[in-house]
Protein backbone atom coordinates (compact mmCIF):
# COMPACT_ATOMS: atom_id res chain seq x y z
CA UNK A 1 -19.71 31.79 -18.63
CA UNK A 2 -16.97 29.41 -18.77
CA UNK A 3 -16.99 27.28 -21.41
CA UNK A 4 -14.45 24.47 -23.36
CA UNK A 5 -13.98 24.62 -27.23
CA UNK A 6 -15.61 21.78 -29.37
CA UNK A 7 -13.06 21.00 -32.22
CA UNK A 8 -15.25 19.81 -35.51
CA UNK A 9 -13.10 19.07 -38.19
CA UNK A 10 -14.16 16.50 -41.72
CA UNK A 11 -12.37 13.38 -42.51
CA UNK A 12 -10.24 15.74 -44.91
CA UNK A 13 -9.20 17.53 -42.23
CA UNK A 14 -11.30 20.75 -42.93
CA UNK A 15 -12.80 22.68 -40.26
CA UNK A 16 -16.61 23.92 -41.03
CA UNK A 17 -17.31 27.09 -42.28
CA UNK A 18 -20.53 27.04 -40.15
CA UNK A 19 -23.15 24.41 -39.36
CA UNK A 20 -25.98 23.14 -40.11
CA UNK A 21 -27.63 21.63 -37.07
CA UNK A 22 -27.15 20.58 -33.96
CA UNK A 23 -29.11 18.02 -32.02
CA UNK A 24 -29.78 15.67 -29.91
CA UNK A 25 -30.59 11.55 -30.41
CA UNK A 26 -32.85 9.16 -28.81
CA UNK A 27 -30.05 7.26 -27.49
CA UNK A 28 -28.35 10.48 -25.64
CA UNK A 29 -26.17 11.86 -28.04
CA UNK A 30 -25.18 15.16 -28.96
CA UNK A 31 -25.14 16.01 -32.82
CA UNK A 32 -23.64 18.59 -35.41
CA UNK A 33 -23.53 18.21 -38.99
CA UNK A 34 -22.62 20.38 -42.01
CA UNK A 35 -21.33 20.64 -44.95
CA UNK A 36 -17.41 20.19 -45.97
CA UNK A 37 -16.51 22.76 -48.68
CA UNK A 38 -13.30 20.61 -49.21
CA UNK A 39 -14.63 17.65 -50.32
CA UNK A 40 -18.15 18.72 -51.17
CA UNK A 41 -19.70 15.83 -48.80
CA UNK A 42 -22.11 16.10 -45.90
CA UNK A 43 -20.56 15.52 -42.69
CA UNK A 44 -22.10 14.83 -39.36
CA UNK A 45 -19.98 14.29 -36.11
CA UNK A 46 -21.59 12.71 -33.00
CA UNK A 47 -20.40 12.72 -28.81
CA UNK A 48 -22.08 10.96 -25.81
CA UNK A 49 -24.10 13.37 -23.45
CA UNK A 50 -21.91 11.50 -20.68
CA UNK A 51 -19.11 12.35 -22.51
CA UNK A 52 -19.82 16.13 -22.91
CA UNK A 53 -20.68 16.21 -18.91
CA UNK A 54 -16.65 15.06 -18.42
CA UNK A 55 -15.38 17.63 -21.20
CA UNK A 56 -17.11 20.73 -19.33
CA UNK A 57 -14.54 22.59 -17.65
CA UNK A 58 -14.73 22.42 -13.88
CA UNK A 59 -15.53 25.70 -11.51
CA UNK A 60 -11.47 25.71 -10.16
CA UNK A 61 -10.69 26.54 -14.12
CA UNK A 62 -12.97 29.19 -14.90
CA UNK A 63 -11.50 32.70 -15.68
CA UNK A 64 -12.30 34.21 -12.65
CA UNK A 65 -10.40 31.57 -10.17
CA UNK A 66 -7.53 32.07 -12.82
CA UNK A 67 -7.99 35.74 -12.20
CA UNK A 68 -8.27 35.66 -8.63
CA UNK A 69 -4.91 33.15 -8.14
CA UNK A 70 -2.86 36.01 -10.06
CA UNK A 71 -4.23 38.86 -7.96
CA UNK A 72 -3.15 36.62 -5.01
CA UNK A 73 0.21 36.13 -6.59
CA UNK A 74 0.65 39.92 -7.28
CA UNK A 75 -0.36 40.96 -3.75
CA UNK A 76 2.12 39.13 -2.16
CA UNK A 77 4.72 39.97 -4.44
CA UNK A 78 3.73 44.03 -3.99
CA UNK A 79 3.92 43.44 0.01
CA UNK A 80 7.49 42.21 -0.55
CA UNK A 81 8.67 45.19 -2.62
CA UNK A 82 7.00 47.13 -0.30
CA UNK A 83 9.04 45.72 2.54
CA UNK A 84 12.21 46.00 0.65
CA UNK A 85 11.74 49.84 0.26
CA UNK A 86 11.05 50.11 3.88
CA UNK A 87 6.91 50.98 3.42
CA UNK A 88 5.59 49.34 6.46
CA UNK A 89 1.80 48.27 6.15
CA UNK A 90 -0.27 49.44 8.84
């Protein structure tokens, strides 16, 4: 599973320590809140649904195409040293 990072952070600039809850609103929203250690206030952090769909990472960026592009990139490169010591593939 592929998946992009969420950065929560407080007005402070504190990052939580864990949350609280996460939900969902009646007008499409996605919602986290928790508690800021630093400055001992409840915190709650909101993103559009639409804007969550645009922030998932697309299939061409998952791990495996990455992983699949350097195995491409190292096969040709071992055929060339290959062909520079004279191994001819059959």
């Amino acid at each position: 599973m592929n998946y992009r990072h969420l950065a929560l952070s407080c007005q402070c600039g504190t990052v939580p320590e864990h949350l609280d809850e996460i939900g969902f609103t009646d007008d499409h929203q996605l919602v986290v809140h928790w508690w800021c250690t630093q400055c001992k206030r409840l915190v709650y952090t909101s993103k559009p649904l639409a804007e969550c769909w645009r922030d998932c990472p697309s299939p061409a960026n998952t791990l495996e195409a990455a992983l699949d592009k350097l195995e491409a990139a190292y096969e040709g490169e071992d055929a060339s040293f290959l062909q520079r010591l004279g191994v001819r593939a059959s």
